[in-house]
PDB file of N, CA and C in Angstrom:
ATOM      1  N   UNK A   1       3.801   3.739 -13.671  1.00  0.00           N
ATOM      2  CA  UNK A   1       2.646   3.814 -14.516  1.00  0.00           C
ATOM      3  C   UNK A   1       1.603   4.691 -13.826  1.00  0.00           C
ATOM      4  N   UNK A   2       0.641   5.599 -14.532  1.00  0.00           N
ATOM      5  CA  UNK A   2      -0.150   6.640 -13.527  1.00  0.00           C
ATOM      6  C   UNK A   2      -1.128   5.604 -13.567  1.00  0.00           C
ATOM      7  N   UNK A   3      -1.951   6.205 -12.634  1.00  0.00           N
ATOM      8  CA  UNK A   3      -3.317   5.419 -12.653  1.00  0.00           C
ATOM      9  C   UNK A   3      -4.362   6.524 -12.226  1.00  0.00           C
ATOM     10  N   UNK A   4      -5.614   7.042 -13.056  1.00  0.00           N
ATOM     11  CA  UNK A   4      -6.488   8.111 -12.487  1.00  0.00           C
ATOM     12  C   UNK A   4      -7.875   7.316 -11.561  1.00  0.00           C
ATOM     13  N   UNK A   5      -8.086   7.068 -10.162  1.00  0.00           N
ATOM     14  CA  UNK A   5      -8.914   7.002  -9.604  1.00  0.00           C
ATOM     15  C   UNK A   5     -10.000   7.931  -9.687  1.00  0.00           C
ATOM     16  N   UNK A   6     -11.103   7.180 -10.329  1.00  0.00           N
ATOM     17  CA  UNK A   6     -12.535   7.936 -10.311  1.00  0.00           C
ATOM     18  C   UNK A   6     -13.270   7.549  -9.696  1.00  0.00           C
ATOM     19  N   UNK A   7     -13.119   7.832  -8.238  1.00  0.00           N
ATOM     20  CA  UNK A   7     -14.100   7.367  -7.327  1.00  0.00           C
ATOM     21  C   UNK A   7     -14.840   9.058  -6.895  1.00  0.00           C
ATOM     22  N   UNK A   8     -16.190   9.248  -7.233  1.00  0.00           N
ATOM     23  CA  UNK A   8     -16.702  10.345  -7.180  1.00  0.00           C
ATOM     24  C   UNK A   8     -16.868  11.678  -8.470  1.00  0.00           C
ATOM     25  N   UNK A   9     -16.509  10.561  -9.097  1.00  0.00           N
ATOM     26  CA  UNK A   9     -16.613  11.539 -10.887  1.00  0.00           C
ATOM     27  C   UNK A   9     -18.263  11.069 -11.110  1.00  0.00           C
ATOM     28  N   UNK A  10     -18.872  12.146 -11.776  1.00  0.00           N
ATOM     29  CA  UNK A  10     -18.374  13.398 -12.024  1.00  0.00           C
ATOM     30  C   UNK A  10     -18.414  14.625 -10.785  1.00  0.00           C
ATOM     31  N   UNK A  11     -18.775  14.365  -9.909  1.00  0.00           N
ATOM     32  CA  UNK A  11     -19.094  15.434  -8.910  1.00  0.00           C
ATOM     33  C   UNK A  11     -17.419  16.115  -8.019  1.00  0.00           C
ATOM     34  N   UNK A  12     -16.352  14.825  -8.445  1.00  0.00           N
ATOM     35  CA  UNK A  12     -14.782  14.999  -8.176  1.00  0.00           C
ATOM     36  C   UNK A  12     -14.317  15.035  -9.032  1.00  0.00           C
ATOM     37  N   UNK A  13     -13.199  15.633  -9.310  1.00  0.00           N
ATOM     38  CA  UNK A  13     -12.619  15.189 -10.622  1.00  0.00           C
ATOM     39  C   UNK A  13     -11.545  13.938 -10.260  1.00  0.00           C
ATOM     40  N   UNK A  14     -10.733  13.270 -11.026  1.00  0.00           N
ATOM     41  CA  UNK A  14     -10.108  12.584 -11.086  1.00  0.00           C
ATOM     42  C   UNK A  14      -9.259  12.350 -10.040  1.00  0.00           C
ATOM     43  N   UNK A  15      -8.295  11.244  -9.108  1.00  0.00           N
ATOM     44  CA  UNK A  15      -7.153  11.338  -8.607  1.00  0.00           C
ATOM     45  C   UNK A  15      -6.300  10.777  -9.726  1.00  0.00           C
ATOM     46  N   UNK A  16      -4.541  10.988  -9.387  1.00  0.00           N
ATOM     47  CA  UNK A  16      -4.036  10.885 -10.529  1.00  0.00           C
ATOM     48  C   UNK A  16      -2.561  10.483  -9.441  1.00  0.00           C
ATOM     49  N   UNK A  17      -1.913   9.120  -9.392  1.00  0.00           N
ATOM     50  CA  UNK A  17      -1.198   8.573  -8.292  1.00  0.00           C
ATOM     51  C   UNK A  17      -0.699   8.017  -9.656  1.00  0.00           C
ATOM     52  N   UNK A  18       0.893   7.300  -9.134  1.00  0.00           N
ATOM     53  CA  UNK A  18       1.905   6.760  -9.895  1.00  0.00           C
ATOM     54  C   UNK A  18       1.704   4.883  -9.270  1.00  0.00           C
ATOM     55  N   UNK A  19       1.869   3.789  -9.795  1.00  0.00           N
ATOM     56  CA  UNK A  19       1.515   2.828  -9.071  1.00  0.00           C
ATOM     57  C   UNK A  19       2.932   1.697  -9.720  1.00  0.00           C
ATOM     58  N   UNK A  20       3.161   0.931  -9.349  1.00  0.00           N
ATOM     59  CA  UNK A  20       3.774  -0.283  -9.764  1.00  0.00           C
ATOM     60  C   UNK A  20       2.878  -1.218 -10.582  1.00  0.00           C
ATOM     61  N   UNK A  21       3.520  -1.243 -11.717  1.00  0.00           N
ATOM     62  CA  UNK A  21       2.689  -2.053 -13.096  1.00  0.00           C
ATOM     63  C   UNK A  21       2.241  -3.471 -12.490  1.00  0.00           C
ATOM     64  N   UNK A  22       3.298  -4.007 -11.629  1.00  0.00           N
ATOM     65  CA  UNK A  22       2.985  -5.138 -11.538  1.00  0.00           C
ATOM     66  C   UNK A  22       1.946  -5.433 -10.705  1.00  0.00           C
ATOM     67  N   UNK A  23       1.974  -4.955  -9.151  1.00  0.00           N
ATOM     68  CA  UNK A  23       0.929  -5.481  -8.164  1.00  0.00           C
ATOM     69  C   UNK A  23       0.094  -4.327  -8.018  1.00  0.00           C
ATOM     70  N   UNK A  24       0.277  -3.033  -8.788  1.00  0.00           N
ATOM     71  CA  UNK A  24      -0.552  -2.249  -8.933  1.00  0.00           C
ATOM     72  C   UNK A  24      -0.749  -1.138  -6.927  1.00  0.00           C
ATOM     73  N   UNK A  25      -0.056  -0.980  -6.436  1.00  0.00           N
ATOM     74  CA  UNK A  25       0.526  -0.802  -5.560  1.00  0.00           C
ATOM     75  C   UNK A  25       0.722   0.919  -5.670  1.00  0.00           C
ATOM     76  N   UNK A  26      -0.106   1.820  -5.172  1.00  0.00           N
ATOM     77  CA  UNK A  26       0.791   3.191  -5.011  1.00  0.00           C
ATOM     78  C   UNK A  26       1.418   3.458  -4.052  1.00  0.00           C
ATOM     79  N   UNK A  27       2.450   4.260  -4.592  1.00  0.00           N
ATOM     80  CA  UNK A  27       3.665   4.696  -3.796  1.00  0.00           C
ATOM     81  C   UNK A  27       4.582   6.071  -4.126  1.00  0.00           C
ATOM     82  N   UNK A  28       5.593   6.640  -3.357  1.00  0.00           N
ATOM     83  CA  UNK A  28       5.988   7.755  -3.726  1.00  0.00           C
ATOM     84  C   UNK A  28       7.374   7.175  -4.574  1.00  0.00           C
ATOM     85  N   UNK A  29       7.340   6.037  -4.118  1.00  0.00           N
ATOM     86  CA  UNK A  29       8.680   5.569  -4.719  1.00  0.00           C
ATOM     87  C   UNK A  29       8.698   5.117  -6.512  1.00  0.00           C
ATOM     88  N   UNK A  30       7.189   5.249  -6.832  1.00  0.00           N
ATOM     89  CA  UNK A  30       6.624   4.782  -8.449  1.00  0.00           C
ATOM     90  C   UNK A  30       6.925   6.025  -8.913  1.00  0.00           C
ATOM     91  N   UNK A  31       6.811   7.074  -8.554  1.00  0.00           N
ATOM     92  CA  UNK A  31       6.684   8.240  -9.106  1.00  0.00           C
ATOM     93  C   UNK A  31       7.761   8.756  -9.656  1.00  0.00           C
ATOM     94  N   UNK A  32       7.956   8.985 -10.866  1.00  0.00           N
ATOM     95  CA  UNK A  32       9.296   9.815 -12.122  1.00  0.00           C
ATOM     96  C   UNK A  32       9.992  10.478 -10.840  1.00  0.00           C
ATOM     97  N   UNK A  33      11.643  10.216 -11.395  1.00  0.00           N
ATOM     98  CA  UNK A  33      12.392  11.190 -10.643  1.00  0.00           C
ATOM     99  C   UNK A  33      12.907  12.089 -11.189  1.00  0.00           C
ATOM    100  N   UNK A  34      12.560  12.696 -12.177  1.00  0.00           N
ATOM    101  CA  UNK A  34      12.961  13.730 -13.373  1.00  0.00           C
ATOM    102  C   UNK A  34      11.995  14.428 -13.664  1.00  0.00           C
ATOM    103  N   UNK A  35      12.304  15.372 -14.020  1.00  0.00           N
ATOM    104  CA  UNK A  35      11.381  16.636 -14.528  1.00  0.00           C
ATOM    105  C   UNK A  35      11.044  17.668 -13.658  1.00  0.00           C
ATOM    106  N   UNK A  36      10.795  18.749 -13.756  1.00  0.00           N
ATOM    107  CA  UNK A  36      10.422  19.949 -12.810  1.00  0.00           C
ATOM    108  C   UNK A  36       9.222  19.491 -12.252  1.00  0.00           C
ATOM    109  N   UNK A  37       8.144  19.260 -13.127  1.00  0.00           N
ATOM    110  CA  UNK A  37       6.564  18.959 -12.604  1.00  0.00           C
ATOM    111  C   UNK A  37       7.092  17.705 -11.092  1.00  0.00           C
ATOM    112  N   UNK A  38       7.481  16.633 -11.933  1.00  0.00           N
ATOM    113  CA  UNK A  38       6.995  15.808 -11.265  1.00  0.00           C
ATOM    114  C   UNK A  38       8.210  16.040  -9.509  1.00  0.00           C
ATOM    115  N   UNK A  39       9.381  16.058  -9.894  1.00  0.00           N
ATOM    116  CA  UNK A  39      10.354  16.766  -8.947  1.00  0.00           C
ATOM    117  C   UNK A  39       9.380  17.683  -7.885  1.00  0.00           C
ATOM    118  N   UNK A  40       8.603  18.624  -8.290  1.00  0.00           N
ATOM    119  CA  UNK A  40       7.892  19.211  -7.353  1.00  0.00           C
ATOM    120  C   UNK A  40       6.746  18.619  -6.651  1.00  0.00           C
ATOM    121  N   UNK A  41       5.860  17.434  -7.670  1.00  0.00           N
ATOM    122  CA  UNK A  41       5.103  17.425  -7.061  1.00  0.00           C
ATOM    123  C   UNK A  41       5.542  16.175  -5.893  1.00  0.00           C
ATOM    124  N   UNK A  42       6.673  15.824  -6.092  1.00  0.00           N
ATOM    125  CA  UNK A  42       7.240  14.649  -4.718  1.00  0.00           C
ATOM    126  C   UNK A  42       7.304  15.917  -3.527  1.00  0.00           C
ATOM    127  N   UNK A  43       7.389  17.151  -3.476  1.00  0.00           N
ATOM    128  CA  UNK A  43       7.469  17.780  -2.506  1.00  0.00           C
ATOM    129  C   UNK A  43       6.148  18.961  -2.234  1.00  0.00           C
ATOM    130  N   UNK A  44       4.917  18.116  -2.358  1.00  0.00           N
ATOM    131  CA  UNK A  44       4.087  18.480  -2.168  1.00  0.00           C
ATOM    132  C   UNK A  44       3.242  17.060  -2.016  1.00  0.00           C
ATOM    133  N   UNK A  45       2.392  17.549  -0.339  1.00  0.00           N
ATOM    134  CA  UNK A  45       1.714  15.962  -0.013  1.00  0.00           C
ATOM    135  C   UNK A  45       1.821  15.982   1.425  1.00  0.00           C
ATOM    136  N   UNK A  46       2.042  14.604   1.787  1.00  0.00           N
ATOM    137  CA  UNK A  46       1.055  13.639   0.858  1.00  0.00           C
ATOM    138  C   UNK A  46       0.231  13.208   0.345  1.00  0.00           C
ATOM    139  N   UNK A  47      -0.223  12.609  -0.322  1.00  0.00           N
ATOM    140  CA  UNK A  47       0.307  11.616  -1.019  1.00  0.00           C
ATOM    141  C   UNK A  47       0.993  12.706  -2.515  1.00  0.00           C
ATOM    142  N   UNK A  48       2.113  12.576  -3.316  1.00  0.00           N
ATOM    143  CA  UNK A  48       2.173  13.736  -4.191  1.00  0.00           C
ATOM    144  C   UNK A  48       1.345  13.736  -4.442  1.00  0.00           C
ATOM    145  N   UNK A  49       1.381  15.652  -5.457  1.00  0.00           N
ATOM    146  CA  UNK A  49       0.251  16.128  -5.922  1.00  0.00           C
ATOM    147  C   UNK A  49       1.130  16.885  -7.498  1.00  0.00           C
ATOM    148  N   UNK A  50       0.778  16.276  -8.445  1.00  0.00           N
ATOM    149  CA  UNK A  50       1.079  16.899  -9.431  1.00  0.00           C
ATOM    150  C   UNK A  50       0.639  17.975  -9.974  1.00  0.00           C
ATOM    151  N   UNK A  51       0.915  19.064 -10.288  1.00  0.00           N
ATOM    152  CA  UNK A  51      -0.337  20.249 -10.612  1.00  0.00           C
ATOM    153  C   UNK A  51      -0.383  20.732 -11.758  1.00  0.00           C
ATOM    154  N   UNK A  52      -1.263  19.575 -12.379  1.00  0.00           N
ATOM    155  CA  UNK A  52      -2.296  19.612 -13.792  1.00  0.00           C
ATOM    156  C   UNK A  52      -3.930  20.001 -13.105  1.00  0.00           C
ATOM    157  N   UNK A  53      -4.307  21.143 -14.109  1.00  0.00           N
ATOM    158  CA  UNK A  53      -5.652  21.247 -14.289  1.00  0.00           C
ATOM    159  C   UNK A  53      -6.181  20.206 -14.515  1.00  0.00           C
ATOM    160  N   UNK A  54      -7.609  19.441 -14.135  1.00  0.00           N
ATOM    161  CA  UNK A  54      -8.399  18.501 -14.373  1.00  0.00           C
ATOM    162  C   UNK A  54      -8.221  17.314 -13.616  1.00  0.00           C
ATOM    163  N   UNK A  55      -7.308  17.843 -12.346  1.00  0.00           N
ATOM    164  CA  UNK A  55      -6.789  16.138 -11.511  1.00  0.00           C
ATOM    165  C   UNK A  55      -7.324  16.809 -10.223  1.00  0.00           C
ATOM    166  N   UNK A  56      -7.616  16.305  -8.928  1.00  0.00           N
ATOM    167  CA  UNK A  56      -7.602  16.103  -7.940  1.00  0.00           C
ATOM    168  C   UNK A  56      -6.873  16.714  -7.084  1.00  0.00           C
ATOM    169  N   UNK A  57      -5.742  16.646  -7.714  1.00  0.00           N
ATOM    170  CA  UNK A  57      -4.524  16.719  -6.502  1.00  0.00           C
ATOM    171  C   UNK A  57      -4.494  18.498  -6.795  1.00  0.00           C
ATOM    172  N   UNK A  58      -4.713  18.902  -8.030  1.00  0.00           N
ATOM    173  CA  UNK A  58      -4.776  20.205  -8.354  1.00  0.00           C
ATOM    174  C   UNK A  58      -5.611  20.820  -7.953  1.00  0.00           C
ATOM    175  N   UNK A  59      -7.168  20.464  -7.903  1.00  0.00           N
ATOM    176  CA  UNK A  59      -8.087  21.022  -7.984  1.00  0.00           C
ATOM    177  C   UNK A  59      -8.135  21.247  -6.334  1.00  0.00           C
ATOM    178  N   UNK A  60      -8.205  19.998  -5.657  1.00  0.00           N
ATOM    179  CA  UNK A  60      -8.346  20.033  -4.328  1.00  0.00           C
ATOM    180  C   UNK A  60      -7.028  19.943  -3.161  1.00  0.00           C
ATOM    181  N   UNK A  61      -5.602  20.467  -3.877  1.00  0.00           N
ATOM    182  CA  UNK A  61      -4.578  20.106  -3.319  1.00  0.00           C
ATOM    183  C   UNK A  61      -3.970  21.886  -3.453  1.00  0.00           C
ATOM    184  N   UNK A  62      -2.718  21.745  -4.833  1.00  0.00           N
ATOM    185  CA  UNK A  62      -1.952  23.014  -5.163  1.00  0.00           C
ATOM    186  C   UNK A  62      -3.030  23.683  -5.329  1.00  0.00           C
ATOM    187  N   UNK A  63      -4.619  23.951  -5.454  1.00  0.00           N
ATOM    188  CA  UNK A  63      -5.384  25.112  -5.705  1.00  0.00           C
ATOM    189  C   UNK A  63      -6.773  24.996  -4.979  1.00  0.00           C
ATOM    190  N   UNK A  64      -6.411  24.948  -3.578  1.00  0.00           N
ATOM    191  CA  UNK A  64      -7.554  24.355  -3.148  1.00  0.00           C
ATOM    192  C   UNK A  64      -8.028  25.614  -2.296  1.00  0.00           C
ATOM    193  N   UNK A  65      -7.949  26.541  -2.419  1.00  0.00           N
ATOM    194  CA  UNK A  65      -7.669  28.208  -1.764  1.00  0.00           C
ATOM    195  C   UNK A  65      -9.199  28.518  -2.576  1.00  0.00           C
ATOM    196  N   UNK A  66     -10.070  29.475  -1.797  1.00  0.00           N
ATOM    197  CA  UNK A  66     -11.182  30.023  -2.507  1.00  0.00           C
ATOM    198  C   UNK A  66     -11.303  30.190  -3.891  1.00  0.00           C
ATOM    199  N   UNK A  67     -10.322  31.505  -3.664  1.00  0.00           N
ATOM    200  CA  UNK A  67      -9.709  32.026  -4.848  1.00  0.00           C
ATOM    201  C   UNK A  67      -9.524  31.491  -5.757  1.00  0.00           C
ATOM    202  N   UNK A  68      -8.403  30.296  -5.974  1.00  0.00           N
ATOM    203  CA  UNK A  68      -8.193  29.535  -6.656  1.00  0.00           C
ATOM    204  C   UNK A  68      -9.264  28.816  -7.638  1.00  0.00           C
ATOM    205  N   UNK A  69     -10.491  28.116  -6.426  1.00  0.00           N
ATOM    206  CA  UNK A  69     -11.356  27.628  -6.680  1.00  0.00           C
ATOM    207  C   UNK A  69     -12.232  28.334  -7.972  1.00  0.00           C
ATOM    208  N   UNK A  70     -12.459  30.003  -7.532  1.00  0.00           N
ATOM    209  CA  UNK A  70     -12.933  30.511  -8.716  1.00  0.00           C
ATOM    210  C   UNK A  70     -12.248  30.327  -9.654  1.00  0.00           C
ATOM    211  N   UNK A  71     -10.858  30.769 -10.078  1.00  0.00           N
ATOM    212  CA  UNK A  71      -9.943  30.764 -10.936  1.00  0.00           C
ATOM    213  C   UNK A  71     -10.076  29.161 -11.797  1.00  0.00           C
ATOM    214  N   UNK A  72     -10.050  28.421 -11.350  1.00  0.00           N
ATOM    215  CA  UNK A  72      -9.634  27.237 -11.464  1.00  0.00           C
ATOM    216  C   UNK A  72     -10.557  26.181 -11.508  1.00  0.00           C
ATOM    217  N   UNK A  73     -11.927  25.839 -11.617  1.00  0.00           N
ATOM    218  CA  UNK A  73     -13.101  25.457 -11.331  1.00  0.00           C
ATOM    219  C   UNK A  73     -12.807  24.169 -12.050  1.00  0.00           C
ATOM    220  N   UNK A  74     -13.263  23.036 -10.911  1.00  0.00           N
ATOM    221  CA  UNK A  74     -13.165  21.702 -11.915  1.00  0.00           C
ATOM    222  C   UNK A  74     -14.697  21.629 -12.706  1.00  0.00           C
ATOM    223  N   UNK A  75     -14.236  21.116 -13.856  1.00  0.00           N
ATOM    224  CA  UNK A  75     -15.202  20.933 -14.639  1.00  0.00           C
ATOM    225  C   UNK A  75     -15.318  20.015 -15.312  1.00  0.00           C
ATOM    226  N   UNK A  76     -15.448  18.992 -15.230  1.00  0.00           N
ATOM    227  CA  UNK A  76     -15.848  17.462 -16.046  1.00  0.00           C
ATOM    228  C   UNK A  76     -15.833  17.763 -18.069  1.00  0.00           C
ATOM    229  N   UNK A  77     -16.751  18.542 -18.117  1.00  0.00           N
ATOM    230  CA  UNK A  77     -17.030  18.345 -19.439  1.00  0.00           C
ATOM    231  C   UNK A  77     -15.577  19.129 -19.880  1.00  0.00           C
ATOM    232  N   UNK A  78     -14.737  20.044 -19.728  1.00  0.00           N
ATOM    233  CA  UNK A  78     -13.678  21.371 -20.019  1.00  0.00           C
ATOM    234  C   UNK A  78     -12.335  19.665 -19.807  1.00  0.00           C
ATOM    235  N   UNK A  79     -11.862  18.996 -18.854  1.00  0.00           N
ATOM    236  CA  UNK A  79     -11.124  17.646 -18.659  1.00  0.00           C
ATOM    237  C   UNK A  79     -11.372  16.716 -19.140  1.00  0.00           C
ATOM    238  N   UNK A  80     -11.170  16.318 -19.936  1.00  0.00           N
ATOM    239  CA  UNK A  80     -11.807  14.601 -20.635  1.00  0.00           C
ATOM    240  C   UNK A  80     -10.461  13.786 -19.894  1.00  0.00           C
ATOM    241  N   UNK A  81     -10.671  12.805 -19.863  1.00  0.00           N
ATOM    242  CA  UNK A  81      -9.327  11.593 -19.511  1.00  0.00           C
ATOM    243  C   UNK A  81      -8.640  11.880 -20.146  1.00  0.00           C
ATOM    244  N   UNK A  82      -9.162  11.815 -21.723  1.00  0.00           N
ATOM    245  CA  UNK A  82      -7.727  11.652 -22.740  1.00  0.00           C
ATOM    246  C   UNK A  82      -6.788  12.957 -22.812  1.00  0.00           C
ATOM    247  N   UNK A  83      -7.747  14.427 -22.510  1.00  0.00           N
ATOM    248  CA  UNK A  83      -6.475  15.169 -22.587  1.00  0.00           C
ATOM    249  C   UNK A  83      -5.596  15.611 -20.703  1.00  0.00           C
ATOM    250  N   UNK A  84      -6.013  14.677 -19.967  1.00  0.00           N
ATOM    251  CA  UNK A  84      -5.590  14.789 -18.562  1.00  0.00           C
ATOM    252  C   UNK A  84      -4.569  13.712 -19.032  1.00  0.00           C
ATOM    253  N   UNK A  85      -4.728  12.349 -19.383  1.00  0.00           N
ATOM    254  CA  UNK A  85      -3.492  11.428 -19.685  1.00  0.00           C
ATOM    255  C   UNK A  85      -2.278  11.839 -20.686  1.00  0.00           C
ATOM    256  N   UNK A  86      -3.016  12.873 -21.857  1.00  0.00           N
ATOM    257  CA  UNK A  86      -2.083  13.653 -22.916  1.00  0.00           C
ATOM    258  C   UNK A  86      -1.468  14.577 -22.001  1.00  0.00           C
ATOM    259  N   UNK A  87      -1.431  15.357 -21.594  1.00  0.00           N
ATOM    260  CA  UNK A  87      -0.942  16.082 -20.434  1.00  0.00           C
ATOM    261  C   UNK A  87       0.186  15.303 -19.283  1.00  0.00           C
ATOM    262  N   UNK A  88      -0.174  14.328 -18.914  1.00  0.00           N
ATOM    263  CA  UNK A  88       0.612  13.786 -18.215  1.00  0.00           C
ATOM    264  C   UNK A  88       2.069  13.477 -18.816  1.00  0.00           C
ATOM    265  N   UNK A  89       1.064  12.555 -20.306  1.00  0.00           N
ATOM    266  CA  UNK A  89       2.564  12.082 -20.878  1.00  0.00           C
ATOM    267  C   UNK A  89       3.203  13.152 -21.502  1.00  0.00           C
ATOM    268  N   UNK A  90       2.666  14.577 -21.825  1.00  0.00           N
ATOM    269  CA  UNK A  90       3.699  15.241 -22.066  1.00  0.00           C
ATOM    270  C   UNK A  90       4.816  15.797 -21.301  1.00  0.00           C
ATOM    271  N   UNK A  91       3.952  16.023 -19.679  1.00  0.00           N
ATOM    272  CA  UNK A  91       5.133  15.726 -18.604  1.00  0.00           C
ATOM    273  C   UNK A  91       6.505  14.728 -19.111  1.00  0.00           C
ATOM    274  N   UNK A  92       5.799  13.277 -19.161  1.00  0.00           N
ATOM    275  CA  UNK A  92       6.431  12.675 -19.125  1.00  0.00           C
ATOM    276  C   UNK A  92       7.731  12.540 -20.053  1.00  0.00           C
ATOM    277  N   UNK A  93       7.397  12.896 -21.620  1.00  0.00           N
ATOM    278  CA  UNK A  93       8.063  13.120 -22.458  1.00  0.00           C
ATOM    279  C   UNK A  93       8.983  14.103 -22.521  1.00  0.00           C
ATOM    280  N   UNK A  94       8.892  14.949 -21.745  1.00  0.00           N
ATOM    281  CA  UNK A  94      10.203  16.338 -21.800  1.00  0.00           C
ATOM    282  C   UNK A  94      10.997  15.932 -20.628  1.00  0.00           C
ATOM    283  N   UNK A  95      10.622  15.127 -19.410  1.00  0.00           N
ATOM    284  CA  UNK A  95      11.591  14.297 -18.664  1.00  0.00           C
ATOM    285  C   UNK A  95      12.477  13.682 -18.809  1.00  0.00           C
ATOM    286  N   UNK A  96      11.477  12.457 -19.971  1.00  0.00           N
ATOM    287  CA  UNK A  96      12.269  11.373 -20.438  1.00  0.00           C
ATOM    288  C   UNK A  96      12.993  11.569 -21.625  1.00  0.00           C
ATOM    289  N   UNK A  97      13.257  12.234 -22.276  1.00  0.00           N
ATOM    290  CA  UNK A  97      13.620  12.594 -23.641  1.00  0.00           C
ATOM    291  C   UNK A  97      14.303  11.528 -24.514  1.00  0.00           C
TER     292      UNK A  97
END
């Protein structure tokens, strides 16, 4: 199950970690073992880093390079949750088919 940590929103954008439903627990071992995205982002880290625009792991991880930074600028109002979680599950959906 993902879970987006907003500790430092709006001035951070989001973290975005895979956790165990039950005790709520992150780990690398929660994380999809299918799909290109997520396949890569187990080999990027730690902790993974999935690389969606509007998460954490993107902003300050796979694009954390100057450059990038221009390119790529987190922006609170441009990321809402709902289309960072729509995004995810569409990951999720071309995985899981």
């Amino acid at each position: 199950m993902p879970r987006l940590r907003c500790n430092d929103y709006p001035a951070r954008s989001p973290s975005l970690q895979f956790v165990d439903p039950e005790i709520k627990k992150e780990g690398i071992e929660f994380w999809p073992k299918q799909g290109d995205a997520f396949t890569a982002a187990l080999g990027r880290g730690p902790p993974p880093q999935l690389c969606i625009e509007g998460i954490r792991e993107f902003h300050e991880g796979c694009h954390s390079s100057s450059s990038d930074q221009i390119q790529y600028p987190w922006k609170p109002e441009k990321f809402t949750f709902v289309n960072i979680l729509l995004r995810v599950q569409n990951l999720l959906d071309k995985a899981y088919p």
